[in-house]
Protein backbone atom coordinates (compact mmCIF):
# COMPACT_ATOMS: atom_id res chain seq x y z
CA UNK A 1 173.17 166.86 121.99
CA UNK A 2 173.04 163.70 120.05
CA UNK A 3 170.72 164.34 116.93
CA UNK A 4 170.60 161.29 114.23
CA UNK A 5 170.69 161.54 110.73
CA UNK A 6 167.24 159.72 111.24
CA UNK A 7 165.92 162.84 113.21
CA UNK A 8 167.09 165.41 111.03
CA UNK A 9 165.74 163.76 107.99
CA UNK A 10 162.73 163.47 109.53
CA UNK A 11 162.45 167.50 110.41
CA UNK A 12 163.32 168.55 106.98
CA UNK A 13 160.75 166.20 104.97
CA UNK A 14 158.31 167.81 107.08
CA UNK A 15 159.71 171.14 106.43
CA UNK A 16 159.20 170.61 102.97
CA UNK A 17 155.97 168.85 102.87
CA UNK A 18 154.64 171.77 105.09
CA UNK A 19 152.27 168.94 106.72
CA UNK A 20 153.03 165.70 108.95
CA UNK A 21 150.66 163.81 107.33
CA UNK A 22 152.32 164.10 103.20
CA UNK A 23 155.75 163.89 104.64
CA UNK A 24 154.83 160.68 106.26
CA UNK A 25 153.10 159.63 103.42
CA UNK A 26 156.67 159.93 101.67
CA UNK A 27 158.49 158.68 103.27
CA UNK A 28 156.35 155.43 104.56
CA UNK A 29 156.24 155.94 108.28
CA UNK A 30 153.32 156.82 110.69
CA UNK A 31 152.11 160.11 111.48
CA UNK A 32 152.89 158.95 114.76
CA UNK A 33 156.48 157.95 114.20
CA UNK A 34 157.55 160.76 112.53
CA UNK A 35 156.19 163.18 114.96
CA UNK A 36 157.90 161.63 117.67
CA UNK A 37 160.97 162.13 115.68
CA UNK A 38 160.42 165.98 115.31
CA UNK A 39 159.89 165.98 119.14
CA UNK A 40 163.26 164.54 120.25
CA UNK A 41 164.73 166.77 117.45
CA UNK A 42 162.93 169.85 119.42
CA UNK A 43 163.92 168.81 122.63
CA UNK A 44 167.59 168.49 122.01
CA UNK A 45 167.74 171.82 120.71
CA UNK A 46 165.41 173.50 123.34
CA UNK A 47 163.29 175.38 120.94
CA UNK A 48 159.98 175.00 118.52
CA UNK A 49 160.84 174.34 115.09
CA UNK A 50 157.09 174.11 114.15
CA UNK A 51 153.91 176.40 114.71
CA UNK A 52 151.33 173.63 114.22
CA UNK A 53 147.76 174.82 113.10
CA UNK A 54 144.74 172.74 111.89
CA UNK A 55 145.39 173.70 108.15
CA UNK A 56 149.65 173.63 108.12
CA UNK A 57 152.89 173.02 109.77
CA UNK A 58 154.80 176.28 109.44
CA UNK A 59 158.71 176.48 110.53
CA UNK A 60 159.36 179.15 113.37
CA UNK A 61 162.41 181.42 113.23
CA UNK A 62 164.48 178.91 114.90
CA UNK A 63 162.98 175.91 112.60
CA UNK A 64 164.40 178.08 109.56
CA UNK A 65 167.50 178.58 110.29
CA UNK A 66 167.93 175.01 111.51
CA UNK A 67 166.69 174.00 108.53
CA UNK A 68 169.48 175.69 106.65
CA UNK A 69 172.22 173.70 108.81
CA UNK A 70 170.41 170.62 108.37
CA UNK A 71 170.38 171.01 104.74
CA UNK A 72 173.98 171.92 104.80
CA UNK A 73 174.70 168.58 106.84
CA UNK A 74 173.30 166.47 105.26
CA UNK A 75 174.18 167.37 101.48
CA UNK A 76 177.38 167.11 102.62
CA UNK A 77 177.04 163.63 104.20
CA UNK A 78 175.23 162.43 101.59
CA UNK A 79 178.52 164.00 99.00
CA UNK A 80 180.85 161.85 101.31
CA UNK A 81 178.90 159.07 101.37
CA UNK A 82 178.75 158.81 97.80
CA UNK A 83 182.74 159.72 98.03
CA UNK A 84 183.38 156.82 100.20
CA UNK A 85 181.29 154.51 98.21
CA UNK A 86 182.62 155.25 94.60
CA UNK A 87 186.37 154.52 96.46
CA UNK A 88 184.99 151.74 97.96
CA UNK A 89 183.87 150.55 94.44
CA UNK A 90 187.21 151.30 93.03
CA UNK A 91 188.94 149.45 95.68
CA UNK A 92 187.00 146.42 95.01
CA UNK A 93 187.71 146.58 91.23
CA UNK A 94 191.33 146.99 91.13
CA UNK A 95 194.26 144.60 91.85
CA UNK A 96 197.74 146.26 92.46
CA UNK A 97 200.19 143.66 92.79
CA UNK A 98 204.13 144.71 93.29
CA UNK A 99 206.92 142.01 92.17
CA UNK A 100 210.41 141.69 91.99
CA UNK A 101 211.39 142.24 87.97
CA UNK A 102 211.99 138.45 87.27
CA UNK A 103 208.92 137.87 89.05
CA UNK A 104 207.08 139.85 87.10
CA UNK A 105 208.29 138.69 83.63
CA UNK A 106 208.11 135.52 84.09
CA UNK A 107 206.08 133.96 86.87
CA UNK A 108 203.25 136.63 86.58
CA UNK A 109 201.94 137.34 82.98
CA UNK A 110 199.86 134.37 82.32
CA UNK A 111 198.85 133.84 85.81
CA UNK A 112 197.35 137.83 85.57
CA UNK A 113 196.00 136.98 81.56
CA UNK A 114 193.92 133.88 83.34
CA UNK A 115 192.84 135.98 86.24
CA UNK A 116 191.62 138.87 83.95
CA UNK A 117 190.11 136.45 81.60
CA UNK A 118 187.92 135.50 84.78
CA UNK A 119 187.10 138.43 85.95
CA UNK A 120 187.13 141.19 83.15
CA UNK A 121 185.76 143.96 85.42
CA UNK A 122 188.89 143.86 87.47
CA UNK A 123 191.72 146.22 86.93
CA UNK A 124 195.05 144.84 87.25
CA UNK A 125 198.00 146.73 88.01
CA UNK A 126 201.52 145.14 88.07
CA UNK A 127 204.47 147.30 89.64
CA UNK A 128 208.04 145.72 88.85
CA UNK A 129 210.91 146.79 91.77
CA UNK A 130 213.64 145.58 93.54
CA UNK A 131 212.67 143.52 97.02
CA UNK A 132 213.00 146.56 99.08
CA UNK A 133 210.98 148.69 96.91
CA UNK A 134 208.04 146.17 96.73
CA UNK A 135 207.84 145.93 100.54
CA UNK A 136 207.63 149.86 100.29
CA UNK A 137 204.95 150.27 98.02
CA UNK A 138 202.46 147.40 100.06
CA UNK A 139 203.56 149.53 103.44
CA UNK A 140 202.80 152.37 101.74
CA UNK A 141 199.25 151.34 100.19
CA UNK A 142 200.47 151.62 96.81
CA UNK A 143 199.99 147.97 95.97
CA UNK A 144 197.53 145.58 97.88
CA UNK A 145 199.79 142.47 97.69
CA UNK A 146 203.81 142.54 97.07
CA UNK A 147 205.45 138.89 95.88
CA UNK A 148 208.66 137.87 96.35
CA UNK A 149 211.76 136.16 98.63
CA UNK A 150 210.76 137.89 101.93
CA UNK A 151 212.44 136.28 104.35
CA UNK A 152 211.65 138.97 107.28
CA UNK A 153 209.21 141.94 106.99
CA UNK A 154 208.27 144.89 108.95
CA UNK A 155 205.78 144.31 111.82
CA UNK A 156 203.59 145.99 109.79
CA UNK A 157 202.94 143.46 107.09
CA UNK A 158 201.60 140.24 106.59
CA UNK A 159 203.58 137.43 105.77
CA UNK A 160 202.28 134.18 103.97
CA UNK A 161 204.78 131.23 102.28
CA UNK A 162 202.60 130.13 99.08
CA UNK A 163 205.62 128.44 97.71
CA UNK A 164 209.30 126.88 97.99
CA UNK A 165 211.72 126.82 95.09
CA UNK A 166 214.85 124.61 95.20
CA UNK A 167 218.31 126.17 94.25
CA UNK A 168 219.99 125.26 90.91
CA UNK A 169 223.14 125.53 89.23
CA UNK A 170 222.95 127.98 86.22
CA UNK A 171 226.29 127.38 83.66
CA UNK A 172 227.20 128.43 80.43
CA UNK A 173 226.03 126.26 77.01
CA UNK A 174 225.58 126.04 73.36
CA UNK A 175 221.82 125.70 73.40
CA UNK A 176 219.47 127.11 75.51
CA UNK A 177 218.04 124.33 78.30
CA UNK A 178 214.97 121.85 77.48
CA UNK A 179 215.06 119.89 80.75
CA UNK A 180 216.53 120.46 84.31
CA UNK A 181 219.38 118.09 85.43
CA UNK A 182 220.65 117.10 88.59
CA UNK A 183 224.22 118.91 90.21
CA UNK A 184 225.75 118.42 93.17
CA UNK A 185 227.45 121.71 95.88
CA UNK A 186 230.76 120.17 95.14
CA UNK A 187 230.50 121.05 91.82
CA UNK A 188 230.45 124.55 92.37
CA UNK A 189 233.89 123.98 94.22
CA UNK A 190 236.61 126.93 93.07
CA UNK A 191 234.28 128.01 90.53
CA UNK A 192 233.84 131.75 89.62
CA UNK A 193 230.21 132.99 90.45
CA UNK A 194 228.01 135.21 89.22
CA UNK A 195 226.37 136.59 92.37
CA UNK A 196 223.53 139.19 93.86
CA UNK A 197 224.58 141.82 95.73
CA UNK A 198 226.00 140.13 99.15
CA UNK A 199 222.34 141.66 100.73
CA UNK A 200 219.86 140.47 99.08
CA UNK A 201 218.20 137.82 100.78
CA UNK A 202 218.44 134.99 98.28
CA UNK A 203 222.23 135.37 98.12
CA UNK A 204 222.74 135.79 101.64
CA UNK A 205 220.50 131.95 102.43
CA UNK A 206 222.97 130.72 99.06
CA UNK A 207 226.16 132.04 101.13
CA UNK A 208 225.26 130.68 104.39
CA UNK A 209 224.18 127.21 102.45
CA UNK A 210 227.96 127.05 100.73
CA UNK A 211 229.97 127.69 103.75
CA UNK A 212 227.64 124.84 106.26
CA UNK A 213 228.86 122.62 103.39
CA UNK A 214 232.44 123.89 103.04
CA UNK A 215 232.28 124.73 99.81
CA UNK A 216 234.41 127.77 98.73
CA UNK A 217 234.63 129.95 95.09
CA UNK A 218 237.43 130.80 93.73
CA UNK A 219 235.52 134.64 93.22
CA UNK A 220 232.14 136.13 92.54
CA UNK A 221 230.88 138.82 90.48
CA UNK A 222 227.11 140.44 92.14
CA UNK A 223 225.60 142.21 89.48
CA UNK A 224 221.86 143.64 90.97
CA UNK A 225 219.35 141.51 89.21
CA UNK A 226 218.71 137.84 88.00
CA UNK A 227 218.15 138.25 84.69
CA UNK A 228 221.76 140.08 84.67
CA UNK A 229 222.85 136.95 86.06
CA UNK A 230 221.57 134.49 83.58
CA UNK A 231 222.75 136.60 80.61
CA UNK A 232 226.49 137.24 82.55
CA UNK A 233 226.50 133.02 82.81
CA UNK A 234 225.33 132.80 78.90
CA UNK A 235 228.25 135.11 78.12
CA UNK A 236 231.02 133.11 79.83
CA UNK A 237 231.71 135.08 82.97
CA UNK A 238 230.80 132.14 85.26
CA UNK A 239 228.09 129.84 87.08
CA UNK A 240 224.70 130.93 89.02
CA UNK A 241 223.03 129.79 92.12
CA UNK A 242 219.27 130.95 91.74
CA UNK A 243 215.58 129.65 92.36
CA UNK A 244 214.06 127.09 90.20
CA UNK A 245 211.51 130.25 89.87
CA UNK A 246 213.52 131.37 86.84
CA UNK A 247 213.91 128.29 85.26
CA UNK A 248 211.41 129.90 82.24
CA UNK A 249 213.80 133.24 82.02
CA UNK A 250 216.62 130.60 81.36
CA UNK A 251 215.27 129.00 78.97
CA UNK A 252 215.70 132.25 76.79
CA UNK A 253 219.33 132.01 76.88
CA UNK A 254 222.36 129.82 76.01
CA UNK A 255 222.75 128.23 79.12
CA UNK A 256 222.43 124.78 81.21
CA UNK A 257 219.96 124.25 84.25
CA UNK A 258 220.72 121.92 86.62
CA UNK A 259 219.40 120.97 90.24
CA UNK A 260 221.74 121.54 93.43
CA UNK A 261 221.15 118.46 95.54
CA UNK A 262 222.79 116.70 98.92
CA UNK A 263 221.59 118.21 100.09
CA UNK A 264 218.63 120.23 98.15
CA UNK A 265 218.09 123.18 99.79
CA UNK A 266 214.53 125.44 99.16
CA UNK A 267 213.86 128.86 99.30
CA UNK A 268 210.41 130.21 100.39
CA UNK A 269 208.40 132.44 98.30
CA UNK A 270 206.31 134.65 100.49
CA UNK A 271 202.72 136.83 99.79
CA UNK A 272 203.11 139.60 101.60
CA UNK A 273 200.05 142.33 102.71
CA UNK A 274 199.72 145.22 105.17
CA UNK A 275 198.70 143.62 108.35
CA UNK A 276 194.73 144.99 109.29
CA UNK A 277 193.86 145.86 105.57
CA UNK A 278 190.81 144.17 104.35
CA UNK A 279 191.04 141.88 102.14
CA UNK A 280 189.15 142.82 99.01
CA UNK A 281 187.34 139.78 96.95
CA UNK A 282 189.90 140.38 93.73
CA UNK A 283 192.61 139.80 96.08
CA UNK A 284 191.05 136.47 97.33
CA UNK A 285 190.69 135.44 93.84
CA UNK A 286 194.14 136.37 92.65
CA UNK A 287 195.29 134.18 95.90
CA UNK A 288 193.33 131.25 94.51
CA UNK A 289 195.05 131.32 91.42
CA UNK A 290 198.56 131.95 92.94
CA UNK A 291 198.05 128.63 95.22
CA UNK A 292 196.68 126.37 91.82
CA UNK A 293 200.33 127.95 89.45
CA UNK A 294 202.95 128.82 91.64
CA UNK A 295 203.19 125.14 93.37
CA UNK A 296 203.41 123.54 89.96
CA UNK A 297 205.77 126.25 88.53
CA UNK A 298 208.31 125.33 92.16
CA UNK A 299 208.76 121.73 90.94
């Protein structure tokens, strides 16, 4: 048996009309058509749902009591349907974006206040967590897009570069930075650094970047987050390596910005997705506006 929602639509407006003729009327088909419909309905199920006189179209026994299934059915299509659409809707009106914390103190904010100026019936949610916890939350459908330093992702996600950042040399000051200057690797010769943890990604490409050039510190410090970093460096405990990306964060604090050159080294900043997810239009949007800020904020 392979009955369409077609067919069994078709039965029960002519149930309820009690003649072939009104429920054709009401629904805009032929006499003709819908008949034909009933038919294939009555031969699937090997029995008469109709007694057909000159004066009405009365349901047998076995026409009533499909009629009760059918009604059943399709209400509770028609409940999923609307369901499926209302999510859909949802879906299409919501942005769920999961950054690193820098990330999303610094780089995000206006970006997301220009996007929601442009498209007010969007809702935007920003989730702040560590790299590993961002990569979670896009595997796990909590957030449609994840930002960050991913250098290597599950097989289940999407990765995309939509920026590079060059490295810089973050040291203590008396005034808090107004332009970025140039440094060389040397300089950070025997100095004491204020690190990230010796996993995280960005301090694992710094590490491998000082030892190609030789260059060894007298000792490091990690401490788990950037901003930690910057603030440790303010307060005397030693020099950063980080991406230009938090150039804006430094510029909060007591402290001197500086460019690591010869050689300048970049660090990719990646857009990651779960791989087969569709790709709603707020996401597209929010893409367009990542590729116009971030390449200008990586200079």
């Amino acid at each position: 048996m392979n009955l369409s929602t077609r067919q069994i639509r078709a039965f029960l407006h002519v149930a309820r009309a009690g003649s072939f003729t009104r429920a054709a009327e009401r629904v805009h088909m032929t006499q003709a058509g819908l008949s034909i419909l009933v038919r294939e309905v009555e031969r699937q199920l090997g029995a008469r749902l109709f007694d057909r006189t000159t004066r009405a179209v009365v349901l047998t026994e076995a026409g009533r009591r499909f009629a009760v299934v059918a009604e059943s059915v399709l209400a509770q299509l028609d409940d999923a349907t609307a369901e499926m659409d209302a999510m859909g809707k949802r879906t299409r009106q919501q942005l769920r974006i999961a950054a690193t914390p820098l990330v999303s103190s610094h780089l995000l904010p206006h970006m997301l206040a220009r996007f929601r100026d442009d498209h007010p019936g969007i809702r935007i949610q920003l989730m702040d967590d560590n790299l590993g916890g961002v990569q979670e939350a896009v595997e796990s459908g909590a957030a449609d897009i994840g930002l960050g330093f991913f250098f290597k992702v599950s097989a289940g996600l999407v990765r995309r570069q939509i920026a590079q950042f060059p490295l810089m040399r973050v040291s203590p000051a008396g005034a808090p930075p107004t332009a970025l200057g140039r440094a060389s690797w040397a300089s950070l010769r025997s100095a004491r650094l204020i690190t990230l943890p010796a996993d995280n990604p960005i301090q694992r490409a710094v590490d491998l970047h000082l030892h190609k050039l030789g260059v060894a510190q007298e000792s490091s410090q990690p401490v788990s987050f950037i901003a930690t970093m910057i603030s440790m460096v303010e307060a005397g405990f030693g020099v950063a390596v980080m991406p230009t990306f938090a150039v804006a964060a430094c510029r909060r604090h007591s402290v001197q910005i500086d460019l690591l050159g010869s050689p300048q080294m970049k660090l990719g900043f990646y857009r990651i997705a779960r791989r087969g997810a569709a790709q709603t239009q707020a996401m597209k949007d929010f893409d367009e506006v990542l590729s116009e800020d971030l390449p200008r904020m990586s200079r």
